[in-house]
Protein backbone atom coordinates (compact mmCIF):
# COMPACT_ATOMS: atom_id res chain seq x y z
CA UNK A 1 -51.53 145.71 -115.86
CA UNK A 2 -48.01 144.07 -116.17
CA UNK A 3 -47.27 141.82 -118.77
CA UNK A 4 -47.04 138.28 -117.99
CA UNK A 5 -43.10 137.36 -116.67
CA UNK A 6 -42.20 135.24 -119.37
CA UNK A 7 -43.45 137.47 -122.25
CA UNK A 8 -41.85 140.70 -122.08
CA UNK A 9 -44.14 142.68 -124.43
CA UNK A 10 -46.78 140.39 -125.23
CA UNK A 11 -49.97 140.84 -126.28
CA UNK A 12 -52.99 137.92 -125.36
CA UNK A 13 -53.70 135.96 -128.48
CA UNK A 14 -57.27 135.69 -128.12
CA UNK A 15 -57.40 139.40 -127.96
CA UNK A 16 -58.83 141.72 -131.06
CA UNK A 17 -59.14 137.40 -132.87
CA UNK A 18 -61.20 138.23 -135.81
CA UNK A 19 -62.32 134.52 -136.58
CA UNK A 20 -64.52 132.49 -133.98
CA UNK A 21 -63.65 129.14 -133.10
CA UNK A 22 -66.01 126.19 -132.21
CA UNK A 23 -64.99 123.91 -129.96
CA UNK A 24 -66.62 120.01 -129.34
CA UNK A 25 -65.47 118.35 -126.44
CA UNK A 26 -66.67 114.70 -126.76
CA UNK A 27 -66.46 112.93 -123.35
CA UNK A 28 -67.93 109.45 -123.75
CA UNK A 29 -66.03 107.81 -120.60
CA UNK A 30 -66.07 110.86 -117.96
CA UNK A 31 -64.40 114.42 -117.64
CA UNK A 32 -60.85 114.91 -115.75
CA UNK A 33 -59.31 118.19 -115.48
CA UNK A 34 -56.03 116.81 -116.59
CA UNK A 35 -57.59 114.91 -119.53
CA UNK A 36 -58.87 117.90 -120.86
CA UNK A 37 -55.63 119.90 -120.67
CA UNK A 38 -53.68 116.84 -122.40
CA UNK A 39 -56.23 117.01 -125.43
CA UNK A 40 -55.43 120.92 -125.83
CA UNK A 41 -51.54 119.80 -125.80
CA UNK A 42 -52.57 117.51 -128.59
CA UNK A 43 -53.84 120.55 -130.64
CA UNK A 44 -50.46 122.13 -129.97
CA UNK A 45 -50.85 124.61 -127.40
CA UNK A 46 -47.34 125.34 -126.18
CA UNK A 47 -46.62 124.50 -122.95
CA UNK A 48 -45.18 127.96 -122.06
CA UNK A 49 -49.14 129.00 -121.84
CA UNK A 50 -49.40 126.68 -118.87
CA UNK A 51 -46.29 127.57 -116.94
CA UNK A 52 -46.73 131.41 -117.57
CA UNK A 53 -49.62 132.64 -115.69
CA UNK A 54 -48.38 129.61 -113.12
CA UNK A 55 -45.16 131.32 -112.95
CA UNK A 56 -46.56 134.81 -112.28
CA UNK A 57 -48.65 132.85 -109.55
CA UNK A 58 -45.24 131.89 -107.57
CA UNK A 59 -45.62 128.27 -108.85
CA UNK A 60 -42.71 127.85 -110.85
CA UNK A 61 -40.90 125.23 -109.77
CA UNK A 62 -43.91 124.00 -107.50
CA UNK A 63 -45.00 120.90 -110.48
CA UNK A 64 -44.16 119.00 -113.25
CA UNK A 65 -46.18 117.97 -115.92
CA UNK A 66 -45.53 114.26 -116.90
CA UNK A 67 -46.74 114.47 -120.94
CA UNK A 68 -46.64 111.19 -122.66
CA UNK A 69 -48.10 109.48 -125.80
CA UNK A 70 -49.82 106.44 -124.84
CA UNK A 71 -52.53 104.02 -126.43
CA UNK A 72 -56.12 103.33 -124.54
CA UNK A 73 -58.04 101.03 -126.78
CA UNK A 74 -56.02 100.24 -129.65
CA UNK A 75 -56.77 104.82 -129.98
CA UNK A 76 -53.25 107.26 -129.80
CA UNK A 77 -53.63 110.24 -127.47
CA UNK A 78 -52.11 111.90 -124.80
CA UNK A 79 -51.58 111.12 -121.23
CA UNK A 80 -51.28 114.18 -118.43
CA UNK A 81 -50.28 113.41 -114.93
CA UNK A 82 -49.44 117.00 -112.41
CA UNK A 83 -46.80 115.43 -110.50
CA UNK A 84 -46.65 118.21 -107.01
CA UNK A 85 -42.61 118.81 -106.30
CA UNK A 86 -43.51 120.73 -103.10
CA UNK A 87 -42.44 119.35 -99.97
CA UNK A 88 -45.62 120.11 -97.92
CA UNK A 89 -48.65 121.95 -100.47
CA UNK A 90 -49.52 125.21 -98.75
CA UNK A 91 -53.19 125.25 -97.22
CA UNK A 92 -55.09 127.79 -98.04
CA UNK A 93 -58.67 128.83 -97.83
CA UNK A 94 -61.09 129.60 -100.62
CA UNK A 95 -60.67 133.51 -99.84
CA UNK A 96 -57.34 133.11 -99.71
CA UNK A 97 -56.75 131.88 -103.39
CA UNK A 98 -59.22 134.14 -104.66
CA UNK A 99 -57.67 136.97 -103.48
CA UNK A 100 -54.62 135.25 -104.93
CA UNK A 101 -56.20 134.77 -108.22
CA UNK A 102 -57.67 138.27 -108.43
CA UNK A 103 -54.03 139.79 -107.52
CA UNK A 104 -52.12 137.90 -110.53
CA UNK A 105 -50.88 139.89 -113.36
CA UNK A 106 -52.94 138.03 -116.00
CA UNK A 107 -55.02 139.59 -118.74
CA UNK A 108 -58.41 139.95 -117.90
CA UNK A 109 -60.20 137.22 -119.68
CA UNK A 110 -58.49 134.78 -118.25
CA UNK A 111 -58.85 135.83 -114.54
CA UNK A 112 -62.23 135.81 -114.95
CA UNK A 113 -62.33 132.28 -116.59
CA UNK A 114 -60.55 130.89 -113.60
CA UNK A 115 -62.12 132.77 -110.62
CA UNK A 116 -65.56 131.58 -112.58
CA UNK A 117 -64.56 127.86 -111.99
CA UNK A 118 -62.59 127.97 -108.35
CA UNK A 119 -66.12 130.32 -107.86
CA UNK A 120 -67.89 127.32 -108.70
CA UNK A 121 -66.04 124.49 -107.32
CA UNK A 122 -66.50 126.66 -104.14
CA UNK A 123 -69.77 127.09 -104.26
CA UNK A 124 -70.31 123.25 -104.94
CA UNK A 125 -67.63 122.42 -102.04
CA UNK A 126 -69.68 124.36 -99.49
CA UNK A 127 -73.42 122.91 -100.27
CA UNK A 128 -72.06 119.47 -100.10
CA UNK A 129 -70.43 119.76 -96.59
CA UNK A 130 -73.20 122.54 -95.36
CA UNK A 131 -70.60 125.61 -94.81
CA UNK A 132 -69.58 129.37 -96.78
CA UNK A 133 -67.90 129.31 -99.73
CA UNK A 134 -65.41 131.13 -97.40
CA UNK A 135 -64.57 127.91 -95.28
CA UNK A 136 -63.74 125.66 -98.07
CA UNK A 137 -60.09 124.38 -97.50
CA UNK A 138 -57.19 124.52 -100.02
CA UNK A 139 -57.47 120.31 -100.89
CA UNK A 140 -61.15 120.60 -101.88
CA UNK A 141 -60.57 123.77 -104.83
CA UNK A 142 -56.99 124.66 -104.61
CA UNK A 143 -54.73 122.04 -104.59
CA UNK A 144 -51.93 122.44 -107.05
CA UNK A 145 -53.13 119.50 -109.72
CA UNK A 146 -56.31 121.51 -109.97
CA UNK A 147 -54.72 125.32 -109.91
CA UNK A 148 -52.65 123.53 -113.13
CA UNK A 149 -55.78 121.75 -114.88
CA UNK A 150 -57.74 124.93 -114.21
CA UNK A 151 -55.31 127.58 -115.36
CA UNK A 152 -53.45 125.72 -118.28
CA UNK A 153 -57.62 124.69 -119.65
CA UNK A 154 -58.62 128.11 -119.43
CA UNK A 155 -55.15 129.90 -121.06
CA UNK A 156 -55.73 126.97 -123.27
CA UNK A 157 -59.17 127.74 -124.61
CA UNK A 158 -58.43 131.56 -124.67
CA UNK A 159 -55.05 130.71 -126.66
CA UNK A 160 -56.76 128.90 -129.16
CA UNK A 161 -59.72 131.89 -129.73
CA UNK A 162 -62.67 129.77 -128.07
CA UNK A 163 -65.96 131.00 -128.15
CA UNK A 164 -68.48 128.53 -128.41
CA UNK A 165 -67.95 125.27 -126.58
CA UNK A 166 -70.34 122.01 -127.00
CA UNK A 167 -70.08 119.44 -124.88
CA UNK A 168 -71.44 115.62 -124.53
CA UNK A 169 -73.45 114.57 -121.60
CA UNK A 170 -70.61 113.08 -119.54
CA UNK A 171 -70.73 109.62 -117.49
CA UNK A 172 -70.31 110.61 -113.90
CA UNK A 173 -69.40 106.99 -112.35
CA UNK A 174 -70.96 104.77 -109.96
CA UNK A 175 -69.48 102.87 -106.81
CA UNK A 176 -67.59 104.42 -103.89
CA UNK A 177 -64.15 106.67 -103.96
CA UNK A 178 -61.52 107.48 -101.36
CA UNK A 179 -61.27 111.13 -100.65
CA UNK A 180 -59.94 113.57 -98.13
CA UNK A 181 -63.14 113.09 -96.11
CA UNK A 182 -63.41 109.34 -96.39
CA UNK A 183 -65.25 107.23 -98.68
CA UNK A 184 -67.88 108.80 -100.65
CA UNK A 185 -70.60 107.31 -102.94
CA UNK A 186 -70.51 108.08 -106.58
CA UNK A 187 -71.22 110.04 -108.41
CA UNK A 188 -69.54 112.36 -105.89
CA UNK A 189 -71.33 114.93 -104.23
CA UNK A 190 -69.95 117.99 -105.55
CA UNK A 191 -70.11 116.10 -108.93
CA UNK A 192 -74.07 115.95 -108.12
CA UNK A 193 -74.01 119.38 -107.17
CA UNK A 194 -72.21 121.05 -109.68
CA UNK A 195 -74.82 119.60 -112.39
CA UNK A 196 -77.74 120.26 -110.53
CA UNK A 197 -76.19 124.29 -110.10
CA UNK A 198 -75.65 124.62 -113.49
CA UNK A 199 -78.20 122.00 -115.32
CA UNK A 200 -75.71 119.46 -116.63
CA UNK A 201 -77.33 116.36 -118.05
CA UNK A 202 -75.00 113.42 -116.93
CA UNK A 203 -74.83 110.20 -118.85
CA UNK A 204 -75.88 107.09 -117.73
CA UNK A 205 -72.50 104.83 -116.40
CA UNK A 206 -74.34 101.67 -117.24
CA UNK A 207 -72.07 99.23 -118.35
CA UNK A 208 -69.37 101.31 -117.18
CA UNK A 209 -66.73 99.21 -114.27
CA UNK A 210 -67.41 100.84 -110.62
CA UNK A 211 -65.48 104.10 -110.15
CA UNK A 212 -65.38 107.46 -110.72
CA UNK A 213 -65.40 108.86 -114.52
CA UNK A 214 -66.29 112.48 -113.82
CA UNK A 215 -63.88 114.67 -111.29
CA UNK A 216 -65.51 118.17 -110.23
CA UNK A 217 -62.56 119.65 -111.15
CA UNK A 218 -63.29 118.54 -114.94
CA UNK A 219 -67.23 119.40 -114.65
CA UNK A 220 -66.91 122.74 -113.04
CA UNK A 221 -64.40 123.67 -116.49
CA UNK A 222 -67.14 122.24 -118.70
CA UNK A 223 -69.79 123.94 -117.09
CA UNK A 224 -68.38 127.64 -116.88
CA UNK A 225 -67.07 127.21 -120.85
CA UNK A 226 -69.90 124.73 -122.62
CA UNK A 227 -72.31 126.93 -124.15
CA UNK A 228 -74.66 123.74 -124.29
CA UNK A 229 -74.77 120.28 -123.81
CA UNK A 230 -75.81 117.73 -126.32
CA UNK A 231 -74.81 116.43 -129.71
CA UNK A 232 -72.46 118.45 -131.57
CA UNK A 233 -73.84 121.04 -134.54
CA UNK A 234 -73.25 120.82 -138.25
CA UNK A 235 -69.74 121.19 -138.42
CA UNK A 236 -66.41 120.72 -140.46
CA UNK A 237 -63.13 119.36 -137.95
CA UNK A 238 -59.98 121.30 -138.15
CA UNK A 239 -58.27 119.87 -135.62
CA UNK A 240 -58.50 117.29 -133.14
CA UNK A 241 -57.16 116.90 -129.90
CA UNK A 242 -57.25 113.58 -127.56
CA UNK A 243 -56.77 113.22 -124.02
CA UNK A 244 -56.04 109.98 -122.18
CA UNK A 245 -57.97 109.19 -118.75
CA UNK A 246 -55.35 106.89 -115.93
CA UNK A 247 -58.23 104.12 -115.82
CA UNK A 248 -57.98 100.67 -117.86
CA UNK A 249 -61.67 100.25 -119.16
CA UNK A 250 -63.29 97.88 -121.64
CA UNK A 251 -63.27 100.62 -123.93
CA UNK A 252 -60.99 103.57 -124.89
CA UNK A 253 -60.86 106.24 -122.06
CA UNK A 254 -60.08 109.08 -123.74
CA UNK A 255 -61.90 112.55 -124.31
CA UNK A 256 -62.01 114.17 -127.98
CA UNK A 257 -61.73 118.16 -128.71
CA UNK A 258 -62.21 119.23 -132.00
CA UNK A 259 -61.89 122.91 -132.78
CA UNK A 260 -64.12 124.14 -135.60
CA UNK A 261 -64.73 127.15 -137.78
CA UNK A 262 -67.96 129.30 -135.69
CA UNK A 263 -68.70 130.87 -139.57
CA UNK A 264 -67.76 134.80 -138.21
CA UNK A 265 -64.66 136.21 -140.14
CA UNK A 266 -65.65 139.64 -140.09
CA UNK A 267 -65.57 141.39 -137.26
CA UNK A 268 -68.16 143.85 -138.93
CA UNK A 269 -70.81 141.06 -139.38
CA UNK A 270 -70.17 138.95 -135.93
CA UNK A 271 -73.16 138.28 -134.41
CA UNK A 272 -74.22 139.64 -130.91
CA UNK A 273 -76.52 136.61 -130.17
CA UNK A 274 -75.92 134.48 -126.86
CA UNK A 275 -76.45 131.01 -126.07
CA UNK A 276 -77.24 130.28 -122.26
CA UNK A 277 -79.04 127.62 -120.25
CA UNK A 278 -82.45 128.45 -118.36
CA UNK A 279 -83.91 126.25 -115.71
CA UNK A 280 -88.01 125.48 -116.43
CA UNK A 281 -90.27 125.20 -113.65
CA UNK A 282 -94.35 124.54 -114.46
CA UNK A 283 -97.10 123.77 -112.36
CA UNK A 284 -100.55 123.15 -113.28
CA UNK A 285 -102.72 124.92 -110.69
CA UNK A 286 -106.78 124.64 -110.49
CA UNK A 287 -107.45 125.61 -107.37
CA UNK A 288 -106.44 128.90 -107.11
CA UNK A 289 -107.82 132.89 -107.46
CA UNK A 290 -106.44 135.17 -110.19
CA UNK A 291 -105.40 136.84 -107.30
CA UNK A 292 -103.59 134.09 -105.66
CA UNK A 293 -101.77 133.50 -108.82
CA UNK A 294 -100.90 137.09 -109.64
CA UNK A 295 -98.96 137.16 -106.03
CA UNK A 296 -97.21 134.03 -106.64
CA UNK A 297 -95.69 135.07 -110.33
CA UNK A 298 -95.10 138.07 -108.39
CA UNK A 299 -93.06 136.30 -105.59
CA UNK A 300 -91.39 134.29 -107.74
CA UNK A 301 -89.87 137.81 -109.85
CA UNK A 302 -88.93 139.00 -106.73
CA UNK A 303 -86.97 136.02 -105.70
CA UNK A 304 -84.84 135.83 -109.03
CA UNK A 305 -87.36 134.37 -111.65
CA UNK A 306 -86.43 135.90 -115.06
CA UNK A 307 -89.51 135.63 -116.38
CA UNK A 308 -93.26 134.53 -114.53
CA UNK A 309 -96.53 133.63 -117.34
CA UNK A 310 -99.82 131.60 -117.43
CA UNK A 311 -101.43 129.70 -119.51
CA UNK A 312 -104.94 128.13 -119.46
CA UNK A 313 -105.17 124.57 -120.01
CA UNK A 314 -108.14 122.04 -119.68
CA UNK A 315 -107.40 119.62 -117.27
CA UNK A 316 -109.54 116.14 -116.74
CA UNK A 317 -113.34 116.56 -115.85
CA UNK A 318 -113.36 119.88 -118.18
CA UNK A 319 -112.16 121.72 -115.40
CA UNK A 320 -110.21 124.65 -116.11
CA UNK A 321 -106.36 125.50 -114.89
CA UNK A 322 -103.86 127.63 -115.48
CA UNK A 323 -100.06 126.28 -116.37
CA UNK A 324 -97.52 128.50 -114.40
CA UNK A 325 -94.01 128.78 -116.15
CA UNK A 326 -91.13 130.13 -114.77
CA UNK A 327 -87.80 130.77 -116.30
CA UNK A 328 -84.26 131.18 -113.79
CA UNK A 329 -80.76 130.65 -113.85
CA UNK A 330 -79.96 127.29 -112.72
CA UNK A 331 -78.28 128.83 -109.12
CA UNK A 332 -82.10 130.17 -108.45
CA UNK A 333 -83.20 126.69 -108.42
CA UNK A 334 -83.67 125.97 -105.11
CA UNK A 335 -85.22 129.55 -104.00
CA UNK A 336 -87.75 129.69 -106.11
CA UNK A 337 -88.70 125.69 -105.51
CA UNK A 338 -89.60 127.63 -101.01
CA UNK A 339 -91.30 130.27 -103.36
CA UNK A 340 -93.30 127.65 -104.95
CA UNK A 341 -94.16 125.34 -101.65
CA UNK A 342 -95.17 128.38 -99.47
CA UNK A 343 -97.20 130.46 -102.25
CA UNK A 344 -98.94 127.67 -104.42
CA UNK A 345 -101.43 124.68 -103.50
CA UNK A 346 -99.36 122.23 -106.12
CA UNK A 347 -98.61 119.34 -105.07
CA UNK A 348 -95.65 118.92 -107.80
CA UNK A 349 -93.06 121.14 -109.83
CA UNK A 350 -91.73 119.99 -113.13
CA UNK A 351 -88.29 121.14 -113.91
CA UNK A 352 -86.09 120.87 -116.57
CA UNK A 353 -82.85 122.59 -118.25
CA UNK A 354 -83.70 124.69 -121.82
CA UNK A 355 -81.23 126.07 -123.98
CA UNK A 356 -82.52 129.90 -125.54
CA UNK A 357 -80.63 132.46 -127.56
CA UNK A 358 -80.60 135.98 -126.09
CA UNK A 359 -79.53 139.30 -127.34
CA UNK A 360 -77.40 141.83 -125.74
CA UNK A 361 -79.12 144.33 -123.61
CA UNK A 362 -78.72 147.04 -121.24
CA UNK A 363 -80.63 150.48 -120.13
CA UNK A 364 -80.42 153.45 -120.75
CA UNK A 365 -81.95 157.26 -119.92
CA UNK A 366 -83.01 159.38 -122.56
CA UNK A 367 -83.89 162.91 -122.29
CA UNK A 368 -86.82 164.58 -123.73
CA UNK A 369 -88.46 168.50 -123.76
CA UNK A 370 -90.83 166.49 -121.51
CA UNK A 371 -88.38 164.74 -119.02
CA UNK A 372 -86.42 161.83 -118.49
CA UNK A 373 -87.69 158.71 -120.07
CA UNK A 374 -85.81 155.26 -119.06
CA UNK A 375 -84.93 152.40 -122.25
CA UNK A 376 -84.59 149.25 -122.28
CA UNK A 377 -81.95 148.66 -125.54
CA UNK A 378 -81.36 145.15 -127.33
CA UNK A 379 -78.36 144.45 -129.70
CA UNK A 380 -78.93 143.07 -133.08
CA UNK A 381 -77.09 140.82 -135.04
CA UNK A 382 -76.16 143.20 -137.77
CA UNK A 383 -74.65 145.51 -134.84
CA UNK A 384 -77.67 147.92 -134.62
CA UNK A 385 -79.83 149.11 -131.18
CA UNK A 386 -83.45 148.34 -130.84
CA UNK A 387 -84.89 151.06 -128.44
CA UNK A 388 -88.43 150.44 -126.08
CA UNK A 389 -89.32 153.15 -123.69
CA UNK A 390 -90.56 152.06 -120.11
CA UNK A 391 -94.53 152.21 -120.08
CA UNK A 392 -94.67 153.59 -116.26
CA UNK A 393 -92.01 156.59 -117.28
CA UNK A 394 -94.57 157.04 -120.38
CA UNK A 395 -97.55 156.98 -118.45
CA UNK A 396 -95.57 159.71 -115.52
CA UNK A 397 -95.38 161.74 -117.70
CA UNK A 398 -98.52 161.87 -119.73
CA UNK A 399 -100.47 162.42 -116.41
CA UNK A 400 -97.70 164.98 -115.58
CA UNK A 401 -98.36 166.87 -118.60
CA UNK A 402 -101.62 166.09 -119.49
CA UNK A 403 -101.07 164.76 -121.88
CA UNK A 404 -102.17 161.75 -123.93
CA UNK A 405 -99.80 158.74 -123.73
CA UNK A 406 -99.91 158.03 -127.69
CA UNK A 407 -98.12 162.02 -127.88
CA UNK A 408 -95.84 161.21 -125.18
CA UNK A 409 -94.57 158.12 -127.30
CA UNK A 410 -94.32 160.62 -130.07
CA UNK A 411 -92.06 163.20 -128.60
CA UNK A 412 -90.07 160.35 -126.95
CA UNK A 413 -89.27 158.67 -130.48
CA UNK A 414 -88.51 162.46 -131.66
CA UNK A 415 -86.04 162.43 -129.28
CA UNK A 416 -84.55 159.03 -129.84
CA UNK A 417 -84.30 159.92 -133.61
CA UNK A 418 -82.59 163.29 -133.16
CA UNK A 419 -80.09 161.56 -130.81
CA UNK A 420 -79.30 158.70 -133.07
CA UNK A 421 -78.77 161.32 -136.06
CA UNK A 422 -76.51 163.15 -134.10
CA UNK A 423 -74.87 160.33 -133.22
CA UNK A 424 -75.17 161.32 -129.71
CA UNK A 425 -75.21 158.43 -126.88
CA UNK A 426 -78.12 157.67 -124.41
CA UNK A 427 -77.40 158.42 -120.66
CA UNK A 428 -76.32 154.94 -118.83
């Protein structure tokens, strides 16, 4: 891959970083795309991190960013405005940009940050106005403000060695704005939809003038970087960043990102654990066989459920229920609510966002003097592999050899041990 244009030689700064970096983005009056990259210019992230990867886009020239220190509140920060210097914007489509995107000579981390969030807006853009990602036009994810808030947040974050980002419920706005396809109530729709696809509490904007607080274009970066959202962890501030919102409020409008120390120094003790955000959907069902529930949980794992269990509960009267839970990725949301309606005889789903740590995993085949046994691997925090063979491949080939399962287990751990003591890698 060539090196950026205007870094002969370079190498990414947030590649091989040893240290992690916490990051708390405080947003008590709303989330703007452009308020966001101001606060990283506050920490000092040179402006040549922004116009790069713009520049290998064919954008130099195309902006100017208007950077000034203002005051919102009696608080310092700074102020951000995109100002366009092209004549007429080109007009793309969605699949148009991405290719774009996917074409430019960036390192790798951050194409994928910024195809995750145009990805998103997209996919926001086209529920909203009831069409393909495919068909969303250029003004809606693409126009050049956004490509700049988009590009310089995500160089921004991966400059400064990112990896866990917190975030504060943010006030979305209330009242009516003027957009490219008329007035719209607010919160704006893709505003609505981007929380509901990825389970973003919003603040309340009580007490907040009408007007918008909240663009998508600053929810869709939370929502692809924020690891969670809610109050910030135990921390110690290194540095502090503010960005200024346009708006005159009765109260500062300004967002707050603080980077922090994440606690790994050592690359040799960094921990593999993830943080991620599951959807929750429960039903309390009485009237149903064990039968009729088995083929619902079974329904709802073939339609994207990551994981389908019952409970029994006492309801009123004595009688006796079961409590369904299933656990999805936010996007799954509305499949598995059809799942739900045609399968079950509730007459309600409760559903609600849940934070959960997970650790790495992948499969694997392993072979054995008895045949080939399928893994399933985790990654633990100290760097080692746990190893659990798949029951159905144990129980082939117990009835193919006649053998008892207990002994299959046996030679199947034999096998795993000699392997790791060789040092010898599973099959993918």
């Amino acid at each position: 891959m060539p090196c950026w244009p205007w870094r002969q030689g370079w190498d990414a700064p947030w590649l091989g970083r040893p240290e992690a970096v916490l990051a708390l983005l405080d947003a008590p009056t709303g989330l703007a795309g452009n308020m966001l990259l101001a606060a990283l210019l506050d920490l000092g992230l040179p402006q040549a991190e922004i116009h790069g990867p713009l520049a290998a886009l064919g954008l130099a020239g195309a902006y100017r960013l208007e950077l000034e220190e203002r005051r919102s509140g009696g608080l310092r920060g700074l102020h951000l405005e995109v100002l366009s210097l092209e004549p007429q914007p080109a007009h793309r489509l969605w699949g148009a940009l991405r290719s774009q995107l996917q074409a430019a000579p960036w390192p790798e981390p951050l194409r994928q940050r910024v195809l995750e969030v145009f990805g998103l807006l997209a996919a926001a853009e086209a529920a909203v106005h009831g069409h393909s990602p495919e068909q969303v036009h250029f003004h809606e994810v693409g126009a050049l403000d956004a490509l700049v808030d988009v590009v310089g947040v995500c160089a921004g974050l991966l400059h400064f060695g990112v990896e866990q980002l917190v975030c504060s419920p943010p006030p979305a706005g209330h009242g009516l704005v003027a957009t490219a396809h008329g007035t719209l109530p607010l919160p704006a729709p893709a505003v609505l939809e981007l929380a509901r696809l990825r389970a973003i509490p919003l603040a309340s904007a009580e007490g907040f003038p009408p007007g918008e607080l909240t663009t998508p274009t600053g929810l869709a970066l939370a929502g692809c970087w924020a690891t969670r959202f809610g109050h910030p962890p135990t921390h110690v501030p290194k540095r502090v960043g503010v960005g200024l919102g346009s708006r005159s409020l009765d109260r500062p409008n300004l967002l707050r990102l603080t980077l922090a120390d994440g606690g790994r120094s050592d690359p040799a003790q960094q921990e593999t654990v993830q943080l991620e955000t599951v959807l929750v959907q429960q039903a309390q069902i009485d009237d149903a066989t064990a039968e009729d529930l088995a083929f619902l949980a079974e329904e709802l794992r073939q339609a994207g459920a990551l994981e389908v269990f019952t409970q029994t509960i006492a309801m009123k009267k004595g009688r006796t229920a079961q409590l369904l839970t299933a656990l999805l990725a936010p996007e799954q949301a509305e499949r598995l609510r059809r799942v739900w309606w045609r399968h079950s005889s509730t007459l309600g789903l409760r559903e609600h966002p849940q934070t959960r740590w997970v650790l790495p995993r992948r499969s694997r085949q392993l072979a054995t003097q008895l045949g080939t046994v399928r893994l399933k691997q985790a990654q633990l925090p100290d760097g080692r592999w746990r190893s659990k063979p798949e029951h159905d491949d144990l129980a082939a080939l117990a009835r193919q050899h006649t053998l008892g399962i207990d002994q299959v287990r046996l030679v199947v751990q034999q096998a795993l041990e000699t392997q790791l003591d060789a040092n010898l890698p599973t099959q993918p």
